[in-house]
Protein backbone atom coordinates (compact mmCIF):
# COMPACT_ATOMS: atom_id res chain seq x y z
CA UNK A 1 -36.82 14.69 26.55
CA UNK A 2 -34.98 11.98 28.33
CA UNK A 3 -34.57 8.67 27.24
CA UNK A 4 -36.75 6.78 28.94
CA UNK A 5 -39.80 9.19 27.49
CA UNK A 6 -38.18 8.71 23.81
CA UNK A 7 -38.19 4.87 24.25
CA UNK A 8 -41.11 3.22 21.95
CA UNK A 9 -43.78 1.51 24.70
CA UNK A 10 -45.16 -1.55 24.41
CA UNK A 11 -48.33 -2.35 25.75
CA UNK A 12 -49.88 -5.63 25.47
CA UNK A 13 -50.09 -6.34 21.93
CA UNK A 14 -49.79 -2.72 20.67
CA UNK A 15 -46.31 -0.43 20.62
CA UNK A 16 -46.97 3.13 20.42
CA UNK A 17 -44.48 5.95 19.81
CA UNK A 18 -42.59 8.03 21.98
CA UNK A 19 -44.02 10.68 23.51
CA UNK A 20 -44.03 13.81 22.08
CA UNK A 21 -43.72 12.76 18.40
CA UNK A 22 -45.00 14.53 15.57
CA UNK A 23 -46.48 13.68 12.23
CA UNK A 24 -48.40 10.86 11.13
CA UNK A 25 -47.37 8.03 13.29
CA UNK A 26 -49.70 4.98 14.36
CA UNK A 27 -49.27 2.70 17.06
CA UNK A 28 -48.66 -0.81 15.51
CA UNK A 29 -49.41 -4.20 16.33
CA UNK A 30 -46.22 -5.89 18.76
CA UNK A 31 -45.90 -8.65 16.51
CA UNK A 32 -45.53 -6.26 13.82
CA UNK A 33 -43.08 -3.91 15.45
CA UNK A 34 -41.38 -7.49 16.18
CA UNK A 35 -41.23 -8.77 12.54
CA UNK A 36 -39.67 -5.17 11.58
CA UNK A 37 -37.13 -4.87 14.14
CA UNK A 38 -35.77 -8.45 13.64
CA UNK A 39 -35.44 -7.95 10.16
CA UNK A 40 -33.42 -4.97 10.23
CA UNK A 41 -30.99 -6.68 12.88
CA UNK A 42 -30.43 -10.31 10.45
CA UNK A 43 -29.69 -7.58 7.87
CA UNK A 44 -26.86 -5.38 10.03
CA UNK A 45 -24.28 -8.87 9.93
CA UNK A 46 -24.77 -8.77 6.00
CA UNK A 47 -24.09 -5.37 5.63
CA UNK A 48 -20.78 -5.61 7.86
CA UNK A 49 -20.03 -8.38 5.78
CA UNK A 50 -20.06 -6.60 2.70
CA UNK A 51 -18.15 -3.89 3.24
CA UNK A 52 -15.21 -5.99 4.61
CA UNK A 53 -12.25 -6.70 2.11
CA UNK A 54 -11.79 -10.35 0.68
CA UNK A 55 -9.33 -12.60 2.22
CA UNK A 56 -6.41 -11.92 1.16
CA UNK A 57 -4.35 -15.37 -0.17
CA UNK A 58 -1.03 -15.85 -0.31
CA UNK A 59 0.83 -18.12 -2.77
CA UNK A 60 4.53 -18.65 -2.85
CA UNK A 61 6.12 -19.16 -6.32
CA UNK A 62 9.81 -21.29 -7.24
CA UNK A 63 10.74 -20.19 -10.17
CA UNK A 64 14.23 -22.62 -11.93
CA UNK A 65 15.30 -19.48 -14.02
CA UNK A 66 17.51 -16.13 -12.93
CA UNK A 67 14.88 -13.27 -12.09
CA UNK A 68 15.54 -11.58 -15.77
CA UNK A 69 14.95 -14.17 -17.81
CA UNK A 70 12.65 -13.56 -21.07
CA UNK A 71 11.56 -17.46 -20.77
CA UNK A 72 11.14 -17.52 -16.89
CA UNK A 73 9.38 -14.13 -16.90
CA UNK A 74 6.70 -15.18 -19.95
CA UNK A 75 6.19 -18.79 -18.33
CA UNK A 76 5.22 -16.52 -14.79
CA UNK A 77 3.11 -14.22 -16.47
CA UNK A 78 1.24 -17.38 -18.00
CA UNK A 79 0.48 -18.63 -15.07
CA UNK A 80 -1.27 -14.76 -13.15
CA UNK A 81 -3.09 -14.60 -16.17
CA UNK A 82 -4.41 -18.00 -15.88
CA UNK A 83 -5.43 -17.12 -12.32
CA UNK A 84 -6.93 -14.07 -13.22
CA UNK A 85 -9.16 -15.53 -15.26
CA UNK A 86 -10.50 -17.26 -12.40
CA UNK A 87 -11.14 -14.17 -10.20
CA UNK A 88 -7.63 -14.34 -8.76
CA UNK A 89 -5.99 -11.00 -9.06
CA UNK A 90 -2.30 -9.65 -7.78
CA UNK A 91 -2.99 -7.37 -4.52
CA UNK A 92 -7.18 -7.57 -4.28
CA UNK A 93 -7.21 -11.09 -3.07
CA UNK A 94 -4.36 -12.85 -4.32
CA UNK A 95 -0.31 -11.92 -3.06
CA UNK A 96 2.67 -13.44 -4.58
CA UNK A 97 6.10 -14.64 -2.97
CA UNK A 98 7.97 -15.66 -6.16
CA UNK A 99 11.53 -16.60 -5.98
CA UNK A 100 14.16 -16.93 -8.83
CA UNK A 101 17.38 -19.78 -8.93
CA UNK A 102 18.78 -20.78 -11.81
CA UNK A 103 19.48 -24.52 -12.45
CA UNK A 104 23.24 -24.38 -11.61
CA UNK A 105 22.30 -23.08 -8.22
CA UNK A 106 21.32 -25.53 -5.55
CA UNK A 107 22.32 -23.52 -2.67
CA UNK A 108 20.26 -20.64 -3.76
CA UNK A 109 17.23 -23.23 -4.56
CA UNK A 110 17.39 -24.66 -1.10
CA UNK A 111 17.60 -20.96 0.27
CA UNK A 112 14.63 -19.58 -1.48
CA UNK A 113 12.47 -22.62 -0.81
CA UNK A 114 13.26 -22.45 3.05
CA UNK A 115 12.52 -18.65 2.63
CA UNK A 116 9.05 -19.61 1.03
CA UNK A 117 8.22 -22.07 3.49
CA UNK A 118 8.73 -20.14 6.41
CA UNK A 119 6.56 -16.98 5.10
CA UNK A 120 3.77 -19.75 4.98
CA UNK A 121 1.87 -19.07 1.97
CA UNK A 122 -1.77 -21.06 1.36
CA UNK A 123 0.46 -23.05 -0.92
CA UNK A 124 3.32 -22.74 -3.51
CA UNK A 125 3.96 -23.06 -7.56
CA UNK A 126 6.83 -25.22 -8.14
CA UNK A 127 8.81 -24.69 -11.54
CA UNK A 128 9.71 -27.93 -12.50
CA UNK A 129 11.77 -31.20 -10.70
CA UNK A 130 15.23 -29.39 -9.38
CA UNK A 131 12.43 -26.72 -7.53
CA UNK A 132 9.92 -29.21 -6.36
CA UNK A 133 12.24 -31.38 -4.32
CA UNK A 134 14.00 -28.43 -2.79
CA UNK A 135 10.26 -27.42 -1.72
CA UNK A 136 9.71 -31.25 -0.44
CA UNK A 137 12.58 -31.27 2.11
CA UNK A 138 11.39 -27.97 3.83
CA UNK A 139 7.61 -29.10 3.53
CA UNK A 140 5.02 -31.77 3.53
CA UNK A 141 2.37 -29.80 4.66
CA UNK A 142 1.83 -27.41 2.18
CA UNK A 143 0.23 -27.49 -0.85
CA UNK A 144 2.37 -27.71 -3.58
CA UNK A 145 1.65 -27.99 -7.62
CA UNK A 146 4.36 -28.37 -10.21
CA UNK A 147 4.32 -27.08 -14.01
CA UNK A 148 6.82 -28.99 -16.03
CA UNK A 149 8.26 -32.36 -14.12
CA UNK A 150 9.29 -35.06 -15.86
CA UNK A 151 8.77 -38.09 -13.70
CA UNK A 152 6.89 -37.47 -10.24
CA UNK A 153 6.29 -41.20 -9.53
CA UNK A 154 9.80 -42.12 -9.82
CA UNK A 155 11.13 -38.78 -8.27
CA UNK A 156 8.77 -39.49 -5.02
CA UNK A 157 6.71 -36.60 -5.55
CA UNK A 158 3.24 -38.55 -5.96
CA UNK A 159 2.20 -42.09 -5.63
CA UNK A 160 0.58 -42.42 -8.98
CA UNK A 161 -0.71 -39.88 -11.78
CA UNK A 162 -4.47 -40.55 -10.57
CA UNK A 163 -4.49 -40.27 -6.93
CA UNK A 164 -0.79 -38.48 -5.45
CA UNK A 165 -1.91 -39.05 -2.62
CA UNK A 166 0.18 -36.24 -0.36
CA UNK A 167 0.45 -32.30 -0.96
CA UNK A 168 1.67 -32.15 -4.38
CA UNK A 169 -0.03 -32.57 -7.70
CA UNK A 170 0.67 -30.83 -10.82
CA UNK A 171 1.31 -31.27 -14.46
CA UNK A 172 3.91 -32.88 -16.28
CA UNK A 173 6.59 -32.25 -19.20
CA UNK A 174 6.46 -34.67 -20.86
CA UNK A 175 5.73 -38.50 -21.50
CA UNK A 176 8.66 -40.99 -21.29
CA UNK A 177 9.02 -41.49 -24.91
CA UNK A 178 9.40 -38.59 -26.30
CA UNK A 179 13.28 -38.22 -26.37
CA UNK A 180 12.49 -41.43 -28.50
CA UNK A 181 10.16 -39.96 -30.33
CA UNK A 182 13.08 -37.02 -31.04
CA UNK A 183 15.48 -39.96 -32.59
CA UNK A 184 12.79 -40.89 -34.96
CA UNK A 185 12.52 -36.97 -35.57
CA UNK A 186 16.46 -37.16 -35.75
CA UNK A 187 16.52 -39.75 -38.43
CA UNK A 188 13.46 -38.28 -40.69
CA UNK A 189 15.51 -35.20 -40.99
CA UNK A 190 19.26 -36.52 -41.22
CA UNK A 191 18.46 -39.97 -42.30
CA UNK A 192 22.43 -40.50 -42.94
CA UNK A 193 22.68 -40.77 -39.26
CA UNK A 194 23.44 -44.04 -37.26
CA UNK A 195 24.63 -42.69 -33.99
CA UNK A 196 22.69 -40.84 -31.73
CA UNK A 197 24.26 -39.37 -28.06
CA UNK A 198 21.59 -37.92 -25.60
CA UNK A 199 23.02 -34.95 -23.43
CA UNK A 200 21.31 -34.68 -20.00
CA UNK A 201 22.82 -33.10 -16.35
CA UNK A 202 22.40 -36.38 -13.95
CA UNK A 203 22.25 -33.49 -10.91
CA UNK A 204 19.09 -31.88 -12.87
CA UNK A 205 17.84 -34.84 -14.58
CA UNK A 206 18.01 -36.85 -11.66
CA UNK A 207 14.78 -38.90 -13.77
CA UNK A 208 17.17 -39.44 -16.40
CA UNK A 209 16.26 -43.20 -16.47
CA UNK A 210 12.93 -42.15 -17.28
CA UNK A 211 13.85 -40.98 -20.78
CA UNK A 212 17.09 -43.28 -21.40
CA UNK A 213 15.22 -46.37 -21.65
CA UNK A 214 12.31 -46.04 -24.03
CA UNK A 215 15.44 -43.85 -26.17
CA UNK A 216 17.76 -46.78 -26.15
CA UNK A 217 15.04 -49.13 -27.28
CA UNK A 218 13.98 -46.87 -30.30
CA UNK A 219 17.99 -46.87 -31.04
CA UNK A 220 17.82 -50.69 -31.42
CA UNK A 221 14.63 -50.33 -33.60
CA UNK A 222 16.26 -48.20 -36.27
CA UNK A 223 20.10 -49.76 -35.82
CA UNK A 224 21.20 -46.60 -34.07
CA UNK A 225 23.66 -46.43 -32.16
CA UNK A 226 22.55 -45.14 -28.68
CA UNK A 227 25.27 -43.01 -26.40
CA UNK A 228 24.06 -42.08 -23.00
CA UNK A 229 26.61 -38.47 -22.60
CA UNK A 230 25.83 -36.93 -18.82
CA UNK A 231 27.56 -33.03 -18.74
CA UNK A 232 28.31 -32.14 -14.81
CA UNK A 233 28.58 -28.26 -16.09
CA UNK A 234 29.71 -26.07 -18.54
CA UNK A 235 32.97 -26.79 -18.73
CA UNK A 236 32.23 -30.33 -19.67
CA UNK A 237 29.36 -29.28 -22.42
CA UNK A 238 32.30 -28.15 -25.22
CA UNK A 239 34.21 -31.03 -24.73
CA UNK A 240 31.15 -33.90 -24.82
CA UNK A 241 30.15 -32.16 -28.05
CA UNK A 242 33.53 -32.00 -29.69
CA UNK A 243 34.36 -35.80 -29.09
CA UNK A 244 30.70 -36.14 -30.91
CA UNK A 245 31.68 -34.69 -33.55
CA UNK A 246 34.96 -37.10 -34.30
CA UNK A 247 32.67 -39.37 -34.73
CA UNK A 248 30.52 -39.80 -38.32
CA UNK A 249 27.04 -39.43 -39.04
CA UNK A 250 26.24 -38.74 -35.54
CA UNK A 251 23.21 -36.43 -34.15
CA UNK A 252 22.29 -35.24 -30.66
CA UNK A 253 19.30 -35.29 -28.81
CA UNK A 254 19.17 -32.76 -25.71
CA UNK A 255 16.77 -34.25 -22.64
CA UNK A 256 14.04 -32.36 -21.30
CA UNK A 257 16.42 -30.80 -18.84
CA UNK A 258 16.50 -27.31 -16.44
CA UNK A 259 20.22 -27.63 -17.28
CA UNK A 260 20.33 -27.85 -20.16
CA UNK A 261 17.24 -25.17 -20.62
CA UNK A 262 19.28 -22.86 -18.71
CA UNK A 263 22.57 -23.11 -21.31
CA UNK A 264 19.67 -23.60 -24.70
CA UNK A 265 22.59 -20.26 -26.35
CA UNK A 266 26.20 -22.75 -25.78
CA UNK A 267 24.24 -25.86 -26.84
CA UNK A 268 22.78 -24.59 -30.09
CA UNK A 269 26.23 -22.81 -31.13
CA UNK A 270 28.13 -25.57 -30.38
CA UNK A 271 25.93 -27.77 -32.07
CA UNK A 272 26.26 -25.27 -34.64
CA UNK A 273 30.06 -25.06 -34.66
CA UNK A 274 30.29 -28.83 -35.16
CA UNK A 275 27.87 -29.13 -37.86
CA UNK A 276 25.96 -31.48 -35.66
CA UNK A 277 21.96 -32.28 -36.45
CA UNK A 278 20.03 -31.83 -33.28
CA UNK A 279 16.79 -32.29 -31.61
CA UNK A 280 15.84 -30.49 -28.79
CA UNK A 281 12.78 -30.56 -26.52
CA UNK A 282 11.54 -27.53 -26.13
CA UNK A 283 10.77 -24.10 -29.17
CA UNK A 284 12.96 -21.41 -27.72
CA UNK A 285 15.88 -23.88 -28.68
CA UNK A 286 15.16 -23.67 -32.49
CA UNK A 287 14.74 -19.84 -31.97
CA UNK A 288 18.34 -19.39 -30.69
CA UNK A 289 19.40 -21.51 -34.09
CA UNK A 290 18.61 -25.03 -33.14
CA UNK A 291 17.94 -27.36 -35.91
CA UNK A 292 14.17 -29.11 -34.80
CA UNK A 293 12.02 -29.11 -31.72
CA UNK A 294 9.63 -31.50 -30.75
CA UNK A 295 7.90 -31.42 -27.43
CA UNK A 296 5.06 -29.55 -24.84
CA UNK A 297 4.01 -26.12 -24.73
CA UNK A 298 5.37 -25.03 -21.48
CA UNK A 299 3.30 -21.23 -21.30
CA UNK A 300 0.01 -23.72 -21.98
CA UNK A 301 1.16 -25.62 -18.85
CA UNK A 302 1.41 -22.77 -16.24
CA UNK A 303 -1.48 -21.40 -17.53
CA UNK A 304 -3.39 -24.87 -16.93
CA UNK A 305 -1.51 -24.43 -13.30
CA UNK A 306 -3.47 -22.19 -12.35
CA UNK A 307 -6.51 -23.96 -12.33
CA UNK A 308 -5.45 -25.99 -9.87
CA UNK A 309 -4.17 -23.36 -7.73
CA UNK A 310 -7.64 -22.31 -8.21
CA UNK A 311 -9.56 -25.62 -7.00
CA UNK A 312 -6.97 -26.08 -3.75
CA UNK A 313 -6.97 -22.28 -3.17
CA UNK A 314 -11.12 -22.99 -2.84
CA UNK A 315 -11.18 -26.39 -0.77
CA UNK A 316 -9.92 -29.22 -2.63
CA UNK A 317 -7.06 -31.43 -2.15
CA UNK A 318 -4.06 -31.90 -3.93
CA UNK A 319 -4.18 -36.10 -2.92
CA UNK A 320 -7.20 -35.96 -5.14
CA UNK A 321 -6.16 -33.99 -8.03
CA UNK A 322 -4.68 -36.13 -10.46
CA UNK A 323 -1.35 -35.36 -12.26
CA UNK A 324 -2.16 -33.97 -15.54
CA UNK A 325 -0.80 -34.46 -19.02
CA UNK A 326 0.63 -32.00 -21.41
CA UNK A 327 -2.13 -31.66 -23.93
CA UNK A 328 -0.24 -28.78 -26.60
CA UNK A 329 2.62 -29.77 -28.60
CA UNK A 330 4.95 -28.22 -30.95
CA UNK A 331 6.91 -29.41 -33.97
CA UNK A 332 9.55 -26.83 -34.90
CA UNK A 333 11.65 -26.25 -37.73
CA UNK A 334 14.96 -23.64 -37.86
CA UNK A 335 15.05 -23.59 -42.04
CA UNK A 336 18.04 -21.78 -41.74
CA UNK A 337 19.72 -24.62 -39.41
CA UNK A 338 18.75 -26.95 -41.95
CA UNK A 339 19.83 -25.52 -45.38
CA UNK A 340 23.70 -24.93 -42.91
CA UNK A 341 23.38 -28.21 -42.04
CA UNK A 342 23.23 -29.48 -45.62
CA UNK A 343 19.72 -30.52 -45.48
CA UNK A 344 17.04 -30.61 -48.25
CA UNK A 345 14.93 -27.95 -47.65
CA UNK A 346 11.63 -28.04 -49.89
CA UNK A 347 11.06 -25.65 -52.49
CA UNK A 348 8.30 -24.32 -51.54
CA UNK A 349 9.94 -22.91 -48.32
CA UNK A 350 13.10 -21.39 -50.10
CA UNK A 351 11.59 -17.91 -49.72
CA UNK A 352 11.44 -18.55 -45.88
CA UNK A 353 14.77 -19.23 -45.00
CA UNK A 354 16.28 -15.78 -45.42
CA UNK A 355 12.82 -13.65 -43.68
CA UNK A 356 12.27 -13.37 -39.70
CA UNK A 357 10.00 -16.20 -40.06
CA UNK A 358 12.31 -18.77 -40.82
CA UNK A 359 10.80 -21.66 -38.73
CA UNK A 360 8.09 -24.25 -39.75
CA UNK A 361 5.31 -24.71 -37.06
CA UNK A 362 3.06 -27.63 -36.42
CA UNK A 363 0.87 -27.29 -33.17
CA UNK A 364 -1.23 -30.13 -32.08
CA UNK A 365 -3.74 -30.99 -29.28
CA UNK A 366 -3.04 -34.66 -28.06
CA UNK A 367 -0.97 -36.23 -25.62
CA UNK A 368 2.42 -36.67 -27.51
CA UNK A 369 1.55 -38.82 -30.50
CA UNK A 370 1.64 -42.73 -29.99
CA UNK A 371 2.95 -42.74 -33.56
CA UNK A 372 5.14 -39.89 -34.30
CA UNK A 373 4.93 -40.69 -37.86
CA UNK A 374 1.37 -39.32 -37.42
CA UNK A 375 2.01 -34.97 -36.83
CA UNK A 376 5.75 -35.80 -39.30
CA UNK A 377 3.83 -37.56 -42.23
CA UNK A 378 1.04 -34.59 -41.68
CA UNK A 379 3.77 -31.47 -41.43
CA UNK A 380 5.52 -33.65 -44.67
CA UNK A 381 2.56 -33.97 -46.62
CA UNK A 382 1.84 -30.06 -45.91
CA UNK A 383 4.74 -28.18 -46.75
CA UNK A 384 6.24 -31.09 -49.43
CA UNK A 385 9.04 -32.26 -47.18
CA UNK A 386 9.25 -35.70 -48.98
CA UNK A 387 12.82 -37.35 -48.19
CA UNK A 388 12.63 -39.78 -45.67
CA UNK A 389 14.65 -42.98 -44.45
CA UNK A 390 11.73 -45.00 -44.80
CA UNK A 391 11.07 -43.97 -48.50
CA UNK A 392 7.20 -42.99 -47.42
């Protein structure tokens, strides 16, 4: 049969079948035959569609920490998880560039953020202030969001916290007065002291301003004496601590800093060495033997990254996300640290200071406290810490 005999006929308003066929088929009205036909052929597009892979996206990652880092590593896996919740997942739709510097590092920094600019991803994950602006003088045109800055107004990374108004929007580390808020901390623990020296990088901290201020104005508040001590590198870090230590009843207070993040095992033994009461900004400080931590929860930020990864990755706009807040805090406690240091340790807490849990933990939803006296007079009141330079 050839095929112009197989071909259906249509005939005025009725199609029959093709010659020769077989079985039980009836001609059918043309309109009919019509209807059918064009509904199998809107279907065919839908069916191609569905069978075709999802886009896959591609999102470049700057990472301030050396590739083998426990810290780096845990705050990275924070922030996949968080976008695979959200229907993001590693090699179905989603591909990763990350790339690892560590804070001392600039070259490498500017390197790997040239690198991820040129593979042009859908957009990037920036680490924290050093990472951002290496990103920002290779690119304003991609999408950027940041985990843990400190200032992004007064580093020129956004306009204001509502509306950034460019390519980058983010989250940040941590409201200005919370290296104030650790000298209060400072003095409700070692109320003997009357001299308190902030440690800070000015090449990693170049928002150290941000922090001094609102610090030196707390000083003047409780007649402390407030010392400003920058530390270019490690060479300079036993030396700055030493001359510290000369001096009496004196306590440190390390900034929110990738430099000083990156050197949290010197800092803490030094600060151990010279019997010196410190506070430091972030938990994994008090785990290596640091006396107190106050500040964000930096694995709650990168997982809160990822939703806006999620909402550019699907249309939106970075100039209309505004910068977010940290919303997780943690007070920490080294007991051990405390009873070396000479400090009254409550009773109730004795048989803690020689187990593996030898830290005190108060976690809090809010925006860093207005009054810090608020989460100390509640983690006082709780586990029966009751000294205090205020007599409360």
């Amino acid at each position: 049969m050839n095929s112009r005999n197989a071909a259906v006929s249509c005939r005025a308003e009725v199609c029959y079948p093709p010659a020769g066929s077989k079985g039980n088929i009836r001609a059918v009205k043309r309109r009919h035959f019509i209807a059918l036909l064009g509904g199998a052929a809107a279907a065919w597009p839908t069916a191609a569609r569905a069978q075709q892979p999802e886009r896959m996206r591609r999102i470049g990652v700057l990472m301030g920490y050396p590739e083998n880092d426990l810290e780096g590593t845990a705050f990275f896996a924070a922030f996949r998880e968080g976008l695979e919740k959200l229907g993001w997942v590693e090699d179905r739709n989603t591909r990763f560039d990350a790339r690892w510097a560590t804070a001392d590092d600039a070259e490498a920094r500017q390197r790997f953020a040239k690198e991820l600019v040129a593979l042009q991803p859908d957009l990037i994950l920036s680490n924290n202030t050093p990472t951002t602006a290496a990103l920002l003088q290779q690119t304003r045109a991609i999408p950027i969001v940041f985990a843990t800055v400190s200032d992004p107004v007064g580093s020129g990374f956004v306009a204001s916290f509502p509306r950034p108004g460019g390519s980058v929007t983010g989250i940040v580390n941590m409201e200005s007065t919370m290296a104030s808020k650790g000298l209060e901390l400072l003095k409700e623990v070692a109320p003997r002291v009357n001299r308190a020296t902030i440690l800070f990088n000015p090449a990693t901290a170049t928002y150290a301003d941000y922090y001094l201020t609102p610090f030196k104005a707390a000083a003047a508040s409780l007649a402390v004496e407030a010392i400003a001590a920058p530390v270019h590198d490690t060479s300079e870090l036993e030396a700055v601590v030493a001359a510290q230590a000369r001096e009496p009843n004196t306590g440190l207070i390390v900034m929110s800093d990738s430099f000083m993040s990156g050197h949290g095992k010197e800092i803490t033994s030094l600060a151990a060495r010279y019997r010196l009461p410190t506070v430091y900004p972030f938990r994994f400080f008090t785990e290596l033997g640091g006396l107190l931590s106050y500040g964000s929860n930096r694995l709650d930020q990168f997982r809160r990254a990822a939703s806006y990864i999620d909402r550019i990755l699907k249309g939106e706009k970075p100039s209309e996300l505004p910068v977010q807040a940290p919303v997780k805090f943690e007070l920490v406690i080294n007991l051990k640290t405390a009873t070396a240091l000479g400090l009254e340790v409550p009773p109730m807490l004795n048989e803690r200071i020689h187990s593996r849990t030898a830290y005190v933990t108060l976690t809090f939803q809010k925006m860093g406290a207005p009054n810090l006296r608020t989460p100390w007079t509640f983690f006082r009141k709780a586990v029966g810490w009751n000294h205090s330079p205020h007599g409360t």
